[in-house]
N, C-alpha and C. Protein backbone atom coordinates (compact mmCIF):
# COMPACT_ATOMS: atom_id res chain seq x y z
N UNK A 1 -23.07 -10.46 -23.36
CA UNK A 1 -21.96 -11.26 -22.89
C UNK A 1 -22.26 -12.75 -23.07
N UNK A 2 -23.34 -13.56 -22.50
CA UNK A 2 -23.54 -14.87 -22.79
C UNK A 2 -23.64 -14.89 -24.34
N UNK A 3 -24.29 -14.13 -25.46
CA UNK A 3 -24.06 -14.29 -26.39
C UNK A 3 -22.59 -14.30 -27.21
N UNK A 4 -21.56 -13.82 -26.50
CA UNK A 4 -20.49 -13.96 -26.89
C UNK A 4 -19.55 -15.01 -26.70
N UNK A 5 -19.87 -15.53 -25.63
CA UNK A 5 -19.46 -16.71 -24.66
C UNK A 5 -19.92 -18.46 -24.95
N UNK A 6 -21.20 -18.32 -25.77
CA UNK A 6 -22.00 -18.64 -26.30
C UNK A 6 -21.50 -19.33 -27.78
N UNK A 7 -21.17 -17.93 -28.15
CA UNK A 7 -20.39 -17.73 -29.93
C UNK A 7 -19.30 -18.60 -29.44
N UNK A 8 -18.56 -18.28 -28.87
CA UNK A 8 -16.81 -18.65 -28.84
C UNK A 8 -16.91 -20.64 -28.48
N UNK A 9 -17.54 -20.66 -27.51
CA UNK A 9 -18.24 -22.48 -27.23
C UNK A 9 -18.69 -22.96 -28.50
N UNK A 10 -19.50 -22.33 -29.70
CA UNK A 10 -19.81 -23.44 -30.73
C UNK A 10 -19.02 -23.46 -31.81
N UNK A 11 -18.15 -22.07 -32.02
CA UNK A 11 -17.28 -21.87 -32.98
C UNK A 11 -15.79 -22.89 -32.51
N UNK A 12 -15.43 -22.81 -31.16
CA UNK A 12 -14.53 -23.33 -30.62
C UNK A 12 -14.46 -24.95 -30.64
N UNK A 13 -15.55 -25.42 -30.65
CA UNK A 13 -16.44 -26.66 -30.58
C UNK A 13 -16.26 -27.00 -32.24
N UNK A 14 -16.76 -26.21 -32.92
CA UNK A 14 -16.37 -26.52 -34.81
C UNK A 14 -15.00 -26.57 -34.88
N UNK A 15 -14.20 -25.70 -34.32
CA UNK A 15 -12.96 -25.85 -35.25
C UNK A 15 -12.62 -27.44 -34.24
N UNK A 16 -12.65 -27.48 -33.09
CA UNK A 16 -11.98 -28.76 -32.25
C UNK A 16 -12.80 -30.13 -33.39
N UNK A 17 -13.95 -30.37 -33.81
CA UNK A 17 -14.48 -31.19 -34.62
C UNK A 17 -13.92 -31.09 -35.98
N UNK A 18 -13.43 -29.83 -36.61
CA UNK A 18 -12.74 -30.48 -38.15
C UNK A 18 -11.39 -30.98 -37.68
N UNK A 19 -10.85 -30.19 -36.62
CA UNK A 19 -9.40 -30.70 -36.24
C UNK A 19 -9.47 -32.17 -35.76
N UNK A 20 -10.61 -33.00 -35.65
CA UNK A 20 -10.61 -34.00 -34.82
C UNK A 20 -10.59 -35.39 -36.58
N UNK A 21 -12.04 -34.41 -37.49
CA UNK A 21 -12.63 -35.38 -38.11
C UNK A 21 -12.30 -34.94 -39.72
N UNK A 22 -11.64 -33.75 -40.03
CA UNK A 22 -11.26 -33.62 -41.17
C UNK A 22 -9.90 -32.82 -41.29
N UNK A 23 -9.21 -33.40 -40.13
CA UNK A 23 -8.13 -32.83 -40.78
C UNK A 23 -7.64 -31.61 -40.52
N UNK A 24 -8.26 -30.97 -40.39
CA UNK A 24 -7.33 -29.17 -40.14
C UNK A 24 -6.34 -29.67 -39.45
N UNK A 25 -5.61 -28.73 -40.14
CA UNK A 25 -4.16 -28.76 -39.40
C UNK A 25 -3.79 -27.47 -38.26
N UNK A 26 -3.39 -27.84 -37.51
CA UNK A 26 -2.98 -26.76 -36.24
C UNK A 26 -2.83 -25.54 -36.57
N UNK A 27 -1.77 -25.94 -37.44
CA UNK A 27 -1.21 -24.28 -38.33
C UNK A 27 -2.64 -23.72 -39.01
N UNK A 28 -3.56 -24.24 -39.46
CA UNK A 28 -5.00 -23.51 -40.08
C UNK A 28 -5.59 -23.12 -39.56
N UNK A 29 -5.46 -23.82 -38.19
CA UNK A 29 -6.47 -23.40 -36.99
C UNK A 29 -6.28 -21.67 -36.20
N UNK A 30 -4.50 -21.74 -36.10
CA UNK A 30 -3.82 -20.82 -35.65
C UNK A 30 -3.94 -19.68 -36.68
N UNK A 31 -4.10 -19.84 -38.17
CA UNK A 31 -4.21 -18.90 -39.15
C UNK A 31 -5.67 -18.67 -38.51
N UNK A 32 -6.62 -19.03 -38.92
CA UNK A 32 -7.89 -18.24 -38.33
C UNK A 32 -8.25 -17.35 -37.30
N UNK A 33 -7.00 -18.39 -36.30
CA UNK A 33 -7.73 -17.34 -34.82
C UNK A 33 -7.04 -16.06 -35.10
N UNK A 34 -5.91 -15.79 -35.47
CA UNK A 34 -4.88 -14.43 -36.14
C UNK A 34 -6.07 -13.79 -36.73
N UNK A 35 -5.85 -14.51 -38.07
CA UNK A 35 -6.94 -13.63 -38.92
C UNK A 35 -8.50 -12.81 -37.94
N UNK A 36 -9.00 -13.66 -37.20
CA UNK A 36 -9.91 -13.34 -36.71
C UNK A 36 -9.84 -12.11 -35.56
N UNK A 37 -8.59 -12.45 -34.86
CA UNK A 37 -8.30 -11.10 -34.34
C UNK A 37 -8.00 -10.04 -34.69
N UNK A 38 -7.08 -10.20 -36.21
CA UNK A 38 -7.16 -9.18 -36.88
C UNK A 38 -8.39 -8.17 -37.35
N UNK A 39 -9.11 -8.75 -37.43
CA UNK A 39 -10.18 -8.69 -38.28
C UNK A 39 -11.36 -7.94 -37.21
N UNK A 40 -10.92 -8.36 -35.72
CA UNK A 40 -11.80 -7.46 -35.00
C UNK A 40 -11.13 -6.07 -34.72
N UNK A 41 -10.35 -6.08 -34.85
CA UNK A 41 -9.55 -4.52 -34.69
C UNK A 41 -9.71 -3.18 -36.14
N UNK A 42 -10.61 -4.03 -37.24
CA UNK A 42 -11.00 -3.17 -38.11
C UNK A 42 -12.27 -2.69 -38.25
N UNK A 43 -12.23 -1.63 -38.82
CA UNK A 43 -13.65 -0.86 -38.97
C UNK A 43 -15.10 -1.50 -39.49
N UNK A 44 -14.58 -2.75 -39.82
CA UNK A 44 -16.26 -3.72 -40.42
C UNK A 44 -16.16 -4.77 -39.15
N UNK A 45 -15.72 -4.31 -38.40
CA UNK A 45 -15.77 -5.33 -37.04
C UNK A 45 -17.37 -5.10 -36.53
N UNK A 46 -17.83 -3.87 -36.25
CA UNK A 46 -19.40 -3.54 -35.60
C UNK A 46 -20.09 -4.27 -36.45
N UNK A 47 -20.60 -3.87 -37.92
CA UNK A 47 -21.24 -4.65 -39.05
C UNK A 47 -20.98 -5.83 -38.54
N UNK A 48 -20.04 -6.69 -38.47
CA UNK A 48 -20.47 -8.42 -38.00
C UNK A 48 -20.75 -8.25 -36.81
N UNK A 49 -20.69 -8.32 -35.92
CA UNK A 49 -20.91 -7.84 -34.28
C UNK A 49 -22.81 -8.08 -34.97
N UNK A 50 -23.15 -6.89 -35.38
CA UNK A 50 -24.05 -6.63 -35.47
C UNK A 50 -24.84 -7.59 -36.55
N UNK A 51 -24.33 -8.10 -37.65
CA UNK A 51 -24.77 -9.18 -38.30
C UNK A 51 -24.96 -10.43 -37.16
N UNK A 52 -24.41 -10.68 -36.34
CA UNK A 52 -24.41 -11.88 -35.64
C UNK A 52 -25.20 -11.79 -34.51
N UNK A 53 -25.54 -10.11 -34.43
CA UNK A 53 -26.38 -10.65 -33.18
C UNK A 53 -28.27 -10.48 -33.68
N UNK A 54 -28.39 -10.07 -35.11
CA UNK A 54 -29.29 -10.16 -35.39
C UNK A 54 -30.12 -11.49 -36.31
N UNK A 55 -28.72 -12.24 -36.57
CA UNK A 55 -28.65 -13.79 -36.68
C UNK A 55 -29.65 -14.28 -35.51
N UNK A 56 -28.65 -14.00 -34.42
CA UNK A 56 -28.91 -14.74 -32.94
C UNK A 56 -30.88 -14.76 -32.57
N UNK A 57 -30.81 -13.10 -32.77
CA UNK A 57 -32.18 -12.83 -32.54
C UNK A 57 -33.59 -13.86 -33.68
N UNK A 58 -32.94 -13.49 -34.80
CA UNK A 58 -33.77 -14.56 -35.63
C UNK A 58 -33.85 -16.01 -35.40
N UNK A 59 -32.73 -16.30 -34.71
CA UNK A 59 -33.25 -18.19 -34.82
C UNK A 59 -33.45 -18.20 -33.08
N UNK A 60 -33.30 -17.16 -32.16
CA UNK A 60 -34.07 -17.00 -31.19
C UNK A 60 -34.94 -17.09 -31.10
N UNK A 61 -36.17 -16.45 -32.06
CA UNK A 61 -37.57 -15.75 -32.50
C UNK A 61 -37.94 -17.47 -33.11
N UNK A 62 -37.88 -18.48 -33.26
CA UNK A 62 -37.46 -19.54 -34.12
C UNK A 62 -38.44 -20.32 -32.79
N UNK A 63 -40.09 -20.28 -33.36
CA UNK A 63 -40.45 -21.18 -32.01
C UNK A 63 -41.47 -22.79 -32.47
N UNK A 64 -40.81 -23.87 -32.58
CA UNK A 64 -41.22 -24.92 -32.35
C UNK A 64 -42.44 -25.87 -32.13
């Protein structure tokens, strides 16, 4: 759950920064979040789920 919560704060945070500093337009913004919901309601939805949380784990493992 914090990893999801997590996701949605930096992704949410990117799109508010191109919308701020390059421009996206509302309507592009609104195409993504569609698309993106779409996109979790299909069968390669787990595969990213699962691509992203083994992302997470790697730059977790990521020690300084």
């Amino acid at each position: 759950m914090v990893l999801n919560i997590s996701g949605v704060l930096l992704l949410g945070t990117c799109v508010f920064l191109f919308f701020r500093k390059d421009n996206l337009k509302g309507s592009h913004a609104t195409i993504c979040s569609l698309f993106g919901f779409y996109l979790a309601s299909t069968g390669i939805a787990p595969g990213i789920k699962a691509g992203g949380q083994s992302l997470a784990s790697l730059l977790g493992g990521i020690n300084f």
